[in-house]
C-alpha atoms as a PDB file:
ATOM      1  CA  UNK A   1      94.818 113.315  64.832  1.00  0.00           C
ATOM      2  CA  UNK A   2      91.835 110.972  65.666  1.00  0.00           C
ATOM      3  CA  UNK A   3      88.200 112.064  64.851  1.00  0.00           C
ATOM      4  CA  UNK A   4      85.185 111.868  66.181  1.00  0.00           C
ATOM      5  CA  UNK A   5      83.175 109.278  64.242  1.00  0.00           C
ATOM      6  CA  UNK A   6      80.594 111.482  61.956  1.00  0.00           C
ATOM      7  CA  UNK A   7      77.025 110.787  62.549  1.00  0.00           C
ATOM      8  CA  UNK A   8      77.112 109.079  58.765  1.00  0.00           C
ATOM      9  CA  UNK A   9      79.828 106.822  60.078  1.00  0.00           C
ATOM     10  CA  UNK A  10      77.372 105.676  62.771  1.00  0.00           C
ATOM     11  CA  UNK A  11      74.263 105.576  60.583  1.00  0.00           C
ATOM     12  CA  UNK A  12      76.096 102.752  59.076  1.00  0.00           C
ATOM     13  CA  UNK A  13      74.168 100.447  56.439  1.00  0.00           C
ATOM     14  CA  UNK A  14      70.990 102.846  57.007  1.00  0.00           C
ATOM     15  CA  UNK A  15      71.898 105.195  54.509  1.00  0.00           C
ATOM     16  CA  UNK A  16      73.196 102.839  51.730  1.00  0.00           C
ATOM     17  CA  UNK A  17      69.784 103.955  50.606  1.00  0.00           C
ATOM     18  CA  UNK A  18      71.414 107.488  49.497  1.00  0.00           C
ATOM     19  CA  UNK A  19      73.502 106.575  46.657  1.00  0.00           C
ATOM     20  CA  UNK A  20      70.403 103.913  45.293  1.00  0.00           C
ATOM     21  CA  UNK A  21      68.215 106.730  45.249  1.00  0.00           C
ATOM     22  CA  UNK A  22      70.730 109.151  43.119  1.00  0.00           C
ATOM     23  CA  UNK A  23      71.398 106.106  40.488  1.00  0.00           C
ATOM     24  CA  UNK A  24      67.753 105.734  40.626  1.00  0.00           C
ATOM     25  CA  UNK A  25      67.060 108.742  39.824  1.00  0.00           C
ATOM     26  CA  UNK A  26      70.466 109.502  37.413  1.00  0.00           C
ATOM     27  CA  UNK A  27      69.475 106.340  35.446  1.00  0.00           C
ATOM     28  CA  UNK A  28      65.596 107.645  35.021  1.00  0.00           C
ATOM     29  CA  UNK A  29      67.285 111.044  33.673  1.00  0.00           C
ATOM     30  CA  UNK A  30      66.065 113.183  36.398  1.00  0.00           C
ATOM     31  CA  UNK A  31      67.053 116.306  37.279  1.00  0.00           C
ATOM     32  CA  UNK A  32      70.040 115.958  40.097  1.00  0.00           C
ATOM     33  CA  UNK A  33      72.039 119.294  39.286  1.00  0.00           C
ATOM     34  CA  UNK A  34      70.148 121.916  41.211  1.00  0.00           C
ATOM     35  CA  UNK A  35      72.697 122.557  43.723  1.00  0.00           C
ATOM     36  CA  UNK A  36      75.501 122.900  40.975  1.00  0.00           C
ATOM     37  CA  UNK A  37      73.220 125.261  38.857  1.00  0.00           C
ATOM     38  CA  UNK A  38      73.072 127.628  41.838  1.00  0.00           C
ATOM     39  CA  UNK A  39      76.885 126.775  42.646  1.00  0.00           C
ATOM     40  CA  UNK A  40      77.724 128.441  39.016  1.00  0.00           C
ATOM     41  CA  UNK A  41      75.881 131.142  39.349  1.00  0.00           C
ATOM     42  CA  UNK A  42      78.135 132.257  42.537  1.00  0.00           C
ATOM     43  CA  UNK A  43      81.198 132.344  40.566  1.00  0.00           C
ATOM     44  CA  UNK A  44      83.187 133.287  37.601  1.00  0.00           C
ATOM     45  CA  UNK A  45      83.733 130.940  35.051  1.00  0.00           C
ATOM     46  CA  UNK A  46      86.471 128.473  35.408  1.00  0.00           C
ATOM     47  CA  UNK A  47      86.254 128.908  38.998  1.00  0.00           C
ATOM     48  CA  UNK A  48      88.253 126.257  41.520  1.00  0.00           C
ATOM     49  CA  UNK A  49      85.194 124.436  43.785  1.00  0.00           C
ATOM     50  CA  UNK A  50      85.709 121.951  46.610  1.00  0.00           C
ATOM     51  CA  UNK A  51      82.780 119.519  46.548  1.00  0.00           C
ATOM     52  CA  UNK A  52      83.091 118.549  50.548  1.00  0.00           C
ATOM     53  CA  UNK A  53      80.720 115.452  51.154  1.00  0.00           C
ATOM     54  CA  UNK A  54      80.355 114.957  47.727  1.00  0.00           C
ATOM     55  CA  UNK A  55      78.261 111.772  47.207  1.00  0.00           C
ATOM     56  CA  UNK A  56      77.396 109.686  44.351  1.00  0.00           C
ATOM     57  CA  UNK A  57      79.528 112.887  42.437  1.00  0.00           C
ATOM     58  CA  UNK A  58      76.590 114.481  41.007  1.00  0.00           C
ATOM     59  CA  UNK A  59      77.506 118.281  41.714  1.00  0.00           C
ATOM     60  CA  UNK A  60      81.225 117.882  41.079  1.00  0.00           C
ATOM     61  CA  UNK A  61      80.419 116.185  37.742  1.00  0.00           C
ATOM     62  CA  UNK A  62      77.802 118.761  36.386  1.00  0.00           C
ATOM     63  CA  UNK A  63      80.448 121.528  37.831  1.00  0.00           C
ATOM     64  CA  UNK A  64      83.475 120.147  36.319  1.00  0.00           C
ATOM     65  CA  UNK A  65      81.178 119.715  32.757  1.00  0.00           C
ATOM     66  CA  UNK A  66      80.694 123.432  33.385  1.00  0.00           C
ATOM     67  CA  UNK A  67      84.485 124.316  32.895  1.00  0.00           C
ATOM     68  CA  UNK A  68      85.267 124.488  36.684  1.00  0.00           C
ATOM     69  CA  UNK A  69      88.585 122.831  38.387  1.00  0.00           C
ATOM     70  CA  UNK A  70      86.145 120.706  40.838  1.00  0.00           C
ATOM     71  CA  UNK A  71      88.085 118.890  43.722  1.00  0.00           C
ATOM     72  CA  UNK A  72      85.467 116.076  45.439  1.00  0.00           C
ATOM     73  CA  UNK A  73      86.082 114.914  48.289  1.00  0.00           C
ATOM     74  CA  UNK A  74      83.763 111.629  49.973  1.00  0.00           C
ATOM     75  CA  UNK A  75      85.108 109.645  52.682  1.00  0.00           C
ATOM     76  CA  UNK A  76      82.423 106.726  52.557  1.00  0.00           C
ATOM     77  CA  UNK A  77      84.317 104.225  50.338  1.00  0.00           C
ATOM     78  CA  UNK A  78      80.788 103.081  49.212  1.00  0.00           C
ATOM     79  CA  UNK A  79      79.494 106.525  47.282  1.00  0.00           C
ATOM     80  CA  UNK A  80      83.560 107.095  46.228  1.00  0.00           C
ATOM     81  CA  UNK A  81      83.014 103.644  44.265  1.00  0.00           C
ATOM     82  CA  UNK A  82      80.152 104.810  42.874  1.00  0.00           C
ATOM     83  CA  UNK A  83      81.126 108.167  42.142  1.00  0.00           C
ATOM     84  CA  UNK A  84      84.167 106.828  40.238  1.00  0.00           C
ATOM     85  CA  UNK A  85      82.029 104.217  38.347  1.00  0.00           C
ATOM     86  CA  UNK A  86      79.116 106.972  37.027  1.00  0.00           C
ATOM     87  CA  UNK A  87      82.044 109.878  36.639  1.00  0.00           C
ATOM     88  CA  UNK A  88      85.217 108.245  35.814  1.00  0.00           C
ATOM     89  CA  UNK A  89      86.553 111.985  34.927  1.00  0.00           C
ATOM     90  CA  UNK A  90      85.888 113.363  38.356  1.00  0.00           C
ATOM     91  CA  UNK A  91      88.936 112.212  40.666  1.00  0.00           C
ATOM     92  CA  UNK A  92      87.765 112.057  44.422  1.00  0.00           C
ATOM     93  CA  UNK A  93      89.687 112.514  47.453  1.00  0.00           C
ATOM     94  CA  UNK A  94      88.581 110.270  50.729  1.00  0.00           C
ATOM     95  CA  UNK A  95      88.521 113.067  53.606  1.00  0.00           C
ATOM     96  CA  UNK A  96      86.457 114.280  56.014  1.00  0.00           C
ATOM     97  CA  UNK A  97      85.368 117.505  55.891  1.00  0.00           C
ATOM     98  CA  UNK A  98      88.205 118.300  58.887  1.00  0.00           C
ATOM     99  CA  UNK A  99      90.086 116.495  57.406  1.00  0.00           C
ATOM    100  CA  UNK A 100      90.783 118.025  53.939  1.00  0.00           C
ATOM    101  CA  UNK A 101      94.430 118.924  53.905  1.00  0.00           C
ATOM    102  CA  UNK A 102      95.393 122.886  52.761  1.00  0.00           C
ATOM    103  CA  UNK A 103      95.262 122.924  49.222  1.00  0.00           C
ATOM    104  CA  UNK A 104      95.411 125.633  47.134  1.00  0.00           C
ATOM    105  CA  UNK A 105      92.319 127.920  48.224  1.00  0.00           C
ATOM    106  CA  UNK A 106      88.777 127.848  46.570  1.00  0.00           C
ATOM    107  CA  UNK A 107      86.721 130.000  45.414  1.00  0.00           C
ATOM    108  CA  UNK A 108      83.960 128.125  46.463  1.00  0.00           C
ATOM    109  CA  UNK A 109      83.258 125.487  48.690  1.00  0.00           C
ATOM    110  CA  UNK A 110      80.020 123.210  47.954  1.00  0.00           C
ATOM    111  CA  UNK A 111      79.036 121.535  51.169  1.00  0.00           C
ATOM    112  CA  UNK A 112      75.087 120.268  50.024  1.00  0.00           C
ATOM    113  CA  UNK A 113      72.955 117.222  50.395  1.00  0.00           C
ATOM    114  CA  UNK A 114      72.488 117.287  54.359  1.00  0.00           C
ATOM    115  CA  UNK A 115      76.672 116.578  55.207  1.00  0.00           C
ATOM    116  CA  UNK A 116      76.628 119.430  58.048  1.00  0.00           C
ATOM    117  CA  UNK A 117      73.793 117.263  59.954  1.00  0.00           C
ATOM    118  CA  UNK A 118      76.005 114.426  59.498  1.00  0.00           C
ATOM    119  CA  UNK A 119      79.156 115.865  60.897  1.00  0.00           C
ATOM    120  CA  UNK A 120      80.338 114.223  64.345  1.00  0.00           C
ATOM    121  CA  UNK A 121      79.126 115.277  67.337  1.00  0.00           C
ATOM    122  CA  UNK A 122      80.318 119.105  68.315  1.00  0.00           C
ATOM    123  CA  UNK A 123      82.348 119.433  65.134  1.00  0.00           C
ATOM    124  CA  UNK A 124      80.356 122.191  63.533  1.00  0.00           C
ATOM    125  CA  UNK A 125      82.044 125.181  64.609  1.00  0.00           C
ATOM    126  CA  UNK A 126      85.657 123.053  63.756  1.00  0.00           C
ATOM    127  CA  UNK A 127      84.393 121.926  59.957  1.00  0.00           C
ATOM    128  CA  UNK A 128      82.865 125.846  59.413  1.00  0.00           C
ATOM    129  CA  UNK A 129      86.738 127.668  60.653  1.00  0.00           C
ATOM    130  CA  UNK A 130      88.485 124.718  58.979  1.00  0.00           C
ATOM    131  CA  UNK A 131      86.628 124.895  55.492  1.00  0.00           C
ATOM    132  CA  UNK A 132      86.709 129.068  56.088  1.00  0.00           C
ATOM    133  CA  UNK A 133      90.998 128.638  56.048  1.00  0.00           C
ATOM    134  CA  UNK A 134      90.515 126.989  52.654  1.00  0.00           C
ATOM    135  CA  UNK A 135      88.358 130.368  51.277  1.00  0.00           C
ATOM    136  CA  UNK A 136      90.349 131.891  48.357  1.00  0.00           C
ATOM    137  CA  UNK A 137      90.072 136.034  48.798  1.00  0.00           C
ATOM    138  CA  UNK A 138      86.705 136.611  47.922  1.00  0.00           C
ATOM    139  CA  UNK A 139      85.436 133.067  48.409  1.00  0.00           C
ATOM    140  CA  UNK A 140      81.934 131.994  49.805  1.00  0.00           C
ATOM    141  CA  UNK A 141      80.152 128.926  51.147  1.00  0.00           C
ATOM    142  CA  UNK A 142      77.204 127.414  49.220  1.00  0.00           C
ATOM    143  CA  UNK A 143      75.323 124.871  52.466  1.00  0.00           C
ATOM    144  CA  UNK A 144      72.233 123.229  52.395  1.00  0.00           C
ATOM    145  CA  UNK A 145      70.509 120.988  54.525  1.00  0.00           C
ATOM    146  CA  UNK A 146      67.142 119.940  56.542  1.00  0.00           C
ATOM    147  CA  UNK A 147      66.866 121.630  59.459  1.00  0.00           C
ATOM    148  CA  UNK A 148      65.205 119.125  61.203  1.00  0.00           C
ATOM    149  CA  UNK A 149      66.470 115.401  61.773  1.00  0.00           C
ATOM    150  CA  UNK A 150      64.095 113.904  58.557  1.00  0.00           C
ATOM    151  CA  UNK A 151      67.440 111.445  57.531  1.00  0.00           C
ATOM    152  CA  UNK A 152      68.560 108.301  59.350  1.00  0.00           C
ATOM    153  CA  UNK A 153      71.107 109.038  61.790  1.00  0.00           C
ATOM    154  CA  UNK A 154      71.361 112.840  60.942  1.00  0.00           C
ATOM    155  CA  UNK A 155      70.598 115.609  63.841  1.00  0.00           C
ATOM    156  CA  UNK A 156      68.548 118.312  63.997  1.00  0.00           C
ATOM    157  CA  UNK A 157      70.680 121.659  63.375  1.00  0.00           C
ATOM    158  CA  UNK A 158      68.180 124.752  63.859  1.00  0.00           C
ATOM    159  CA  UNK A 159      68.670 127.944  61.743  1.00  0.00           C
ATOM    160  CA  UNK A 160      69.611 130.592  64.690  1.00  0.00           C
ATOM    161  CA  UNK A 161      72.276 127.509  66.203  1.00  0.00           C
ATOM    162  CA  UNK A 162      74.067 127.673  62.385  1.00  0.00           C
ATOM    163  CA  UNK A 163      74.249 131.120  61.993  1.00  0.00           C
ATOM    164  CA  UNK A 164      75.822 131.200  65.787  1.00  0.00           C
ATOM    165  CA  UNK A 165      78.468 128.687  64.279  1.00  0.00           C
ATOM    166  CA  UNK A 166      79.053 130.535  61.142  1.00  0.00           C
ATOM    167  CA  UNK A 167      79.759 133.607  62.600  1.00  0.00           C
ATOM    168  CA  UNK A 168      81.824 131.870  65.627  1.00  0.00           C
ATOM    169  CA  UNK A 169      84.133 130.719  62.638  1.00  0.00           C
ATOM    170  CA  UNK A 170      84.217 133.970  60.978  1.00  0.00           C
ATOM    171  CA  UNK A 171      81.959 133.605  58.213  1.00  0.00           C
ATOM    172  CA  UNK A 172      78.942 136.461  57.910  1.00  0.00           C
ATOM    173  CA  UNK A 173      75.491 134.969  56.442  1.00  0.00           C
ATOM    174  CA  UNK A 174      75.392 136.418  53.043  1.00  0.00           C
ATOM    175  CA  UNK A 175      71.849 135.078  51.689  1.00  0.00           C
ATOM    176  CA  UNK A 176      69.315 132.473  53.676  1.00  0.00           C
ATOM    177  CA  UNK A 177      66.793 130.695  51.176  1.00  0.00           C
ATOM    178  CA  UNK A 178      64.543 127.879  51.757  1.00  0.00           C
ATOM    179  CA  UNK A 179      65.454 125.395  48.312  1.00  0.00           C
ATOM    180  CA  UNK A 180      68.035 125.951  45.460  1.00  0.00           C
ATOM    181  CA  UNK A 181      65.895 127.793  43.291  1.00  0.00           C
ATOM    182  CA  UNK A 182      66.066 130.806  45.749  1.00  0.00           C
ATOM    183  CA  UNK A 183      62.604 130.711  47.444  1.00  0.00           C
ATOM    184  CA  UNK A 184      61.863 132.400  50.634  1.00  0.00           C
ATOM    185  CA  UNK A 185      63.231 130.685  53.779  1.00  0.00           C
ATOM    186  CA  UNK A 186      61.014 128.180  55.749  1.00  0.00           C
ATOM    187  CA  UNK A 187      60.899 125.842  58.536  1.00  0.00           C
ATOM    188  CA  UNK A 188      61.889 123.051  56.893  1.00  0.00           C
ATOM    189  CA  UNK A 189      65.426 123.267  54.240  1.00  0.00           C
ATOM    190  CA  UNK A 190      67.610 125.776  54.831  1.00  0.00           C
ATOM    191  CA  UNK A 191      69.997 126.814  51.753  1.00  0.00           C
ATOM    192  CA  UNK A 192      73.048 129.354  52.986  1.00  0.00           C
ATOM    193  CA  UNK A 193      75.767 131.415  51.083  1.00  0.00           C
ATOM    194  CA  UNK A 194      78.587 132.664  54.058  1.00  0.00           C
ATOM    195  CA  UNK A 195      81.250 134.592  53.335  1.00  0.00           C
ATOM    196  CA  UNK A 196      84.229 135.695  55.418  1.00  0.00           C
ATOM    197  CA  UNK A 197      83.244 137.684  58.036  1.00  0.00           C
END
C-alpha cells in the first residue's frame, strides 16, 4: 500500500531543528518527561504503551524506566538515529502511524509532540480507526498537539474538527485539557484522552 507523504515528510530539512532542541534541552537536564508522567498516571503498572511518532525517544525512555513494555515507533531515520544513540535500551520500529502492523494490543497509545498535525493530508480519520484497532479492552488514547499551525510544515487541526474525527473512528472524548499538567482547555494546545466509543 502506498501513502500519502506526511506533512513531516514534506517539511523536509525544516524540522531537523526538533531533535536539536530535545538534545539541547536533554543535555542541559531539563525537564522533557511531562507527557510520560501523565501517560503513567492513565494506566496500571507494567502497562504495554505504543509510543506512535516517537521522536528523539524521550517518552518511550522515561516510560520504559517506569516498568512499562514501551513499543516506539519513528519513521524519520534522522530522530530513530538519535533515539537509538541517547536510549540504546529503547528498540524503535520505523512506521508510520498507518502503518504500524497489528501487534499485540495496547493499553495505551502515546501519540504527543504535534504528530497528528503532521499526518498526510486527509489521513486523520484513517490514523484515529487504525490506532483505535490496536486498543487493548479498556485502552485509551493520550494526544496532544497545537491547535493552530505554530510548527514548520504542520496544519492547523481545530478542536471541534478532532473531536468530529475521533468520534468518526469510534473513539468518545474522555478528558480535553489545555497542557500536560491538566489545566483548563484553551485556544492554543489541546491535550486529549479518547477511549473507545
Amino acid at each position: 500500500m502506498t501513502l500519502p507523504p506526511t506533512r513531516w515528510e514534506l517539511a523536509g530539512e525544516d524540522n531537523r531543528f526538533y531533535g536539536l532542541h530535545f538534545d539541547a534541552l536533554v543535555r542541559e537536564g531539563a525537564d522533557v518527561a511531562g507527557e510520560a508522567r501523565l501517560a503513567d498516571a492513565l494506566v496500571a503498572r507494567h502497562a504495554r504503551i505504543l509510543d506512535v511518532g516517537s521522536g528523539m525517544g524521550r517518552i518511550a525512555a522515561a516510560l520504559t524506566a517506569r516498568g512499562h513494555d514501551v513499543v516506539a515507533t519513528e519513521p524519520d531515520a534522522a530522530l530513530r538515529a538519535q533515539s537509538q544513540a541517547a536510549y540504546a535500551d529503547v528498540p524503535v520500529l520505523p512506521h508510520e502511524a498507518l502503518a504500524i502492523p497489528a501487534l499485540e494490543p495496547f493499553d495505551l497509545i502515546v501519540v504527543v509532540g504535534n504528530v497528528f498535525i503532521y499526518l498526510g493530508e486527509g489521513t486523520e480519520r484513517a490514523v484515529l480507526a487504525h490506532l483505535r484497532s490496536l486498543l487493548a479492552p479498556g485502552g485509551r488514547i493520550l494526544a496532544g498537539f497545537h491547535l493552530t499551525a505554530v510548527k514548520s510544515g504542520s496544519r492547523t487541526y481545530p478542536a471541534d474538527e478532532f473531536v468530529a474525527d475521533a468520534s468518526a473512528a469510534g473513539l468518545s472524548v474522555d478528558w480535553r485539557f489545555g497542557s500536560y499538567e491538566l489545566h483548563a482547555p484553551n485556544d492554543d494546545y489541546a491535550v486529549w484522552v479518547l477511549s473507545a466509543g
